[in-house]
N, C-alpha and C. Protein backbone atom coordinates (compact mmCIF):
# COMPACT_ATOMS: atom_id res chain seq x y z
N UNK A 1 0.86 -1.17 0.00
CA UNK A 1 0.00 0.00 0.00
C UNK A 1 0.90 1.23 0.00
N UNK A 2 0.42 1.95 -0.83
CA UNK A 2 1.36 3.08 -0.78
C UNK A 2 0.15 4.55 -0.15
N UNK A 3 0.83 5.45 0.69
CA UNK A 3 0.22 6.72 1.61
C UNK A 3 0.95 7.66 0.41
N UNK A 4 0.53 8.80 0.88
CA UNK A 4 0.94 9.56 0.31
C UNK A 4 0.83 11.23 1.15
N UNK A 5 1.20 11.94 1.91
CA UNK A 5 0.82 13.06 2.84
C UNK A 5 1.19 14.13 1.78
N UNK A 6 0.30 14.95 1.75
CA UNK A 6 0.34 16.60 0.50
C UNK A 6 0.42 17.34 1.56
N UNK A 7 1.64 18.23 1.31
CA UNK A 7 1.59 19.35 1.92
C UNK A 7 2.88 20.52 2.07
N UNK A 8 2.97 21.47 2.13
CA UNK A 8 4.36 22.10 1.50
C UNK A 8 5.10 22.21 2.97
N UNK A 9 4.25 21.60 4.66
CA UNK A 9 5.24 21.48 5.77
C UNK A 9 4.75 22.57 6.89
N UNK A 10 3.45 22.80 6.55
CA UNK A 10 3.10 23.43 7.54
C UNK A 10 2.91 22.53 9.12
N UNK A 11 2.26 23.17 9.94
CA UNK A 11 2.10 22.10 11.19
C UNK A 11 0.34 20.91 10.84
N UNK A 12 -0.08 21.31 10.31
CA UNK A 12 -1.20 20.63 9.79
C UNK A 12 -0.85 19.99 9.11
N UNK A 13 0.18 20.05 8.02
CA UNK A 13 0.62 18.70 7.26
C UNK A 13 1.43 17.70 7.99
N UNK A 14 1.90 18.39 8.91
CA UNK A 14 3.20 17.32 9.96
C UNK A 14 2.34 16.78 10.66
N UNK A 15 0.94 17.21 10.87
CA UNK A 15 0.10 16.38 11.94
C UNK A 15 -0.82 15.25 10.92
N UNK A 16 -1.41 15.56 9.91
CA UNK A 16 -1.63 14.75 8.60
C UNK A 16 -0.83 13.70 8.58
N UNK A 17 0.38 13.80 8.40
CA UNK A 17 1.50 12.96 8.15
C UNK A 17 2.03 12.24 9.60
N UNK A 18 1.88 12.51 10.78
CA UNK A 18 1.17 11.56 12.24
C UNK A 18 0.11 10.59 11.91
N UNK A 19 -0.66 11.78 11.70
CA UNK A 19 -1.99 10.77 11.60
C UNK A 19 -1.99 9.06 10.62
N UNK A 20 -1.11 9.82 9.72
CA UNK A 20 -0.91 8.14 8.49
C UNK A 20 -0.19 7.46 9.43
N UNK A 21 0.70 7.69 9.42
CA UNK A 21 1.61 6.65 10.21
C UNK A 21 1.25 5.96 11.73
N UNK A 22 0.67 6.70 12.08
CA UNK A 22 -0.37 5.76 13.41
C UNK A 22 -1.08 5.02 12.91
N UNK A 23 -1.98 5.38 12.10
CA UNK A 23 -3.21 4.54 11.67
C UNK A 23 -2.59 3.49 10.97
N UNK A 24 -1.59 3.68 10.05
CA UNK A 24 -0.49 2.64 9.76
C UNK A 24 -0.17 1.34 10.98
N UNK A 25 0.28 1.84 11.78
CA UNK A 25 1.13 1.04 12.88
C UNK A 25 -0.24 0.77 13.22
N UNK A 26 -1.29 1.40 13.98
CA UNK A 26 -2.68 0.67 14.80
C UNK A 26 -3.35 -0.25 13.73
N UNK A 27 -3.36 -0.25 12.74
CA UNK A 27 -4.11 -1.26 11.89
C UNK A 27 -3.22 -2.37 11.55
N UNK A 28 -1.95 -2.01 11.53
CA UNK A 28 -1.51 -3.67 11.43
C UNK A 28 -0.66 -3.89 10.17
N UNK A 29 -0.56 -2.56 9.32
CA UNK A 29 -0.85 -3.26 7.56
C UNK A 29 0.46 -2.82 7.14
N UNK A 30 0.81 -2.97 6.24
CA UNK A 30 2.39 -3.33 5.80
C UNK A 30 2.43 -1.48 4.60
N UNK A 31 2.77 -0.47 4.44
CA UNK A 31 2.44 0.90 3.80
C UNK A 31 3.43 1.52 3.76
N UNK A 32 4.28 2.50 2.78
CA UNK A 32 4.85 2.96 2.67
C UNK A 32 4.01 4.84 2.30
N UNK A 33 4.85 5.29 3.89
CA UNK A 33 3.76 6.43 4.08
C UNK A 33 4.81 7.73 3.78
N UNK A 34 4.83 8.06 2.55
CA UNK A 34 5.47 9.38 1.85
C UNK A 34 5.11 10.55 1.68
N UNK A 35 5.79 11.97 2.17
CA UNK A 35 5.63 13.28 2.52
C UNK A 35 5.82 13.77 1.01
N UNK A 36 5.15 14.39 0.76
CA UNK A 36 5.04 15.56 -0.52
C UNK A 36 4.92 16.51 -0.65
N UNK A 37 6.14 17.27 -0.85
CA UNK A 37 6.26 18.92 -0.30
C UNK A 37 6.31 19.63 -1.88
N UNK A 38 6.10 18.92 -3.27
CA UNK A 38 6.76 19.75 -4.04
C UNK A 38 5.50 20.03 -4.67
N UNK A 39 5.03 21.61 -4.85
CA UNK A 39 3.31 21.82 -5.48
C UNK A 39 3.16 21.49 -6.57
N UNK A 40 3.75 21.18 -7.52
CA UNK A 40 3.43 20.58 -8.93
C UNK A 40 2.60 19.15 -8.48
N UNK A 41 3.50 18.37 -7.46
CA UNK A 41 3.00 17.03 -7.15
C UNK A 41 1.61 17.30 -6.66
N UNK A 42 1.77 17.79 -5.20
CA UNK A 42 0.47 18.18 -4.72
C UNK A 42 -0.91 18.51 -5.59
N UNK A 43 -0.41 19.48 -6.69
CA UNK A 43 -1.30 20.26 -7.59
C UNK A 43 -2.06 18.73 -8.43
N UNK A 44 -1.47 17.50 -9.05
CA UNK A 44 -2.17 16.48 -9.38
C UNK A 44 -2.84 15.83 -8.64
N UNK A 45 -3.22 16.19 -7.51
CA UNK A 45 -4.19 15.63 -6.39
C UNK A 45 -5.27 16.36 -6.07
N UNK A 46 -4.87 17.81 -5.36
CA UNK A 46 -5.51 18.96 -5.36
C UNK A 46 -5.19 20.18 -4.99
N UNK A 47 -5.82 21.20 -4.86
CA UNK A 47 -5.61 22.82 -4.66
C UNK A 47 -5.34 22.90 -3.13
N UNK A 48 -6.13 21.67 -1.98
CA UNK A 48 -5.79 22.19 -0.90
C UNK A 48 -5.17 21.41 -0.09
N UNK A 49 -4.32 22.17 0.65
CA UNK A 49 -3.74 20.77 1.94
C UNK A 49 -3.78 21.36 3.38
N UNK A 50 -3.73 20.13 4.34
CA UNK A 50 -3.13 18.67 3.94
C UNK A 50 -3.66 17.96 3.00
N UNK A 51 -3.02 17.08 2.48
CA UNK A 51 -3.88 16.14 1.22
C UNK A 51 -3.41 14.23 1.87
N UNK A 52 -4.24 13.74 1.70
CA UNK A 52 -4.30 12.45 1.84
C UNK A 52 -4.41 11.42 0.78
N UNK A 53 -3.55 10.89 0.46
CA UNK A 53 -3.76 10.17 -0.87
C UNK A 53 -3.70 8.75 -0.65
N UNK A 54 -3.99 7.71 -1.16
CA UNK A 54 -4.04 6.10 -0.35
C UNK A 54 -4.07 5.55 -2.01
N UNK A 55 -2.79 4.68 -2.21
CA UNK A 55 -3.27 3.91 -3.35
C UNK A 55 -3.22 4.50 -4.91
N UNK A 56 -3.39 5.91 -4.68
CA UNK A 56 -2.97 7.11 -6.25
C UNK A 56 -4.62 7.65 -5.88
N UNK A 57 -5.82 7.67 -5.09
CA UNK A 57 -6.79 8.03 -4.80
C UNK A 57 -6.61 9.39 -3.67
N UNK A 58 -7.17 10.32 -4.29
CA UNK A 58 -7.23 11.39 -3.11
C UNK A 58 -8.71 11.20 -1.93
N UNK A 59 -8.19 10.73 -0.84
CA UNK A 59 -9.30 10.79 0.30
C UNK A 59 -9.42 12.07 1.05
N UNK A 60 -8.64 12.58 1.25
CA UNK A 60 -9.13 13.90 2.29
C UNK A 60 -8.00 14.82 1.97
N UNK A 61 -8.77 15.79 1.77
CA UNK A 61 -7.69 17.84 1.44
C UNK A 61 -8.58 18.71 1.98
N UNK A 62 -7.08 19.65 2.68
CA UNK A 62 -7.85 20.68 3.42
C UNK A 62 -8.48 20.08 4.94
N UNK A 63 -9.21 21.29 5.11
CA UNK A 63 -9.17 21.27 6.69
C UNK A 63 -10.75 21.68 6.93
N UNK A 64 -11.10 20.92 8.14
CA UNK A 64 -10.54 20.58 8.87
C UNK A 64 -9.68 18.62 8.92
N UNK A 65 -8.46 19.04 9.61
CA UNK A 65 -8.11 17.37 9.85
C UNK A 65 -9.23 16.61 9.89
N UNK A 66 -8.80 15.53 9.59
CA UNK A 66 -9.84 14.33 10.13
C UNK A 66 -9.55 13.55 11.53
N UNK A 67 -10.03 13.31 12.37
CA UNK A 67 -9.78 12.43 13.12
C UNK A 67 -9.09 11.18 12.73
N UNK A 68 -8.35 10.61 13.75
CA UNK A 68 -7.38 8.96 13.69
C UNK A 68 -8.08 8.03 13.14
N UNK A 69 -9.23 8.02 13.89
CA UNK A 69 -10.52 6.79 13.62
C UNK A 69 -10.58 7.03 12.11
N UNK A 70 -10.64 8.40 11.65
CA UNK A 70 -11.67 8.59 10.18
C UNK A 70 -10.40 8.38 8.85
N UNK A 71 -9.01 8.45 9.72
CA UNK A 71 -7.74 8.24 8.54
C UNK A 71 -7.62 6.83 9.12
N UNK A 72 -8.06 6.28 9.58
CA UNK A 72 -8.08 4.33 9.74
C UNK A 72 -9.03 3.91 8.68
N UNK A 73 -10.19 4.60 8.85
CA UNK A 73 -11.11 4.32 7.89
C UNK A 73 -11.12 4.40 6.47
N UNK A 74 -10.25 5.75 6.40
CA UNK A 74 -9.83 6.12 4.65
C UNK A 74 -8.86 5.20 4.28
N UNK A 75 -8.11 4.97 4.86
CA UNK A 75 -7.35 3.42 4.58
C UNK A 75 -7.52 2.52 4.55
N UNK A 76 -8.39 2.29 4.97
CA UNK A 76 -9.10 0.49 5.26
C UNK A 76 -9.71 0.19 3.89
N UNK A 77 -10.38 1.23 3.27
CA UNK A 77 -11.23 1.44 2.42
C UNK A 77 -10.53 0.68 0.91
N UNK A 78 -9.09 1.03 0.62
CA UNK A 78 -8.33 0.87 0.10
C UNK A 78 -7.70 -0.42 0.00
N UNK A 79 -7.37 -1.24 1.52
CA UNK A 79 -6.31 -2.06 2.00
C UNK A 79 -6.98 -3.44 1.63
């Protein structure tokens, strides 16, 4: 499974990019969870971040965060 965290490094993307990697480790599942700071990249996903991407699928951009539970769920969805 590949993650994907959008964001040019604000504190909302560093907490985005928590959030994968917990839900990573609490679910169990084997993911390679990668930070994306460069806006061209970002820009093929979307206009806002944080951006959440699972798989080459955009699940959640912009704010507000989602809760742990709800980035377990956007992953599961995928896995």
């Amino acid at each position: 499974m590949e993650i994907k965290v959008l964001g040019p490094g604000c504190a909302n993307c560093h907490k985005m990019e928590e959030l994968a990697k917990t839900a990573v480790n609490d679910l169990g599942i084997e993911a390679k969870v990668e930070k994306i700071s460069e806006i061209h990249e970002i820009m093929r996903y979307t206009m806002s971040t944080p951006g959440l991407v699972v798989n080459g699928k955009l699940k959640h951009s912009g704010k507000p965060l989602p809760s742990l539970d709800k980035v377990k769920a956007l992953i599961k969805e995928e896995a």
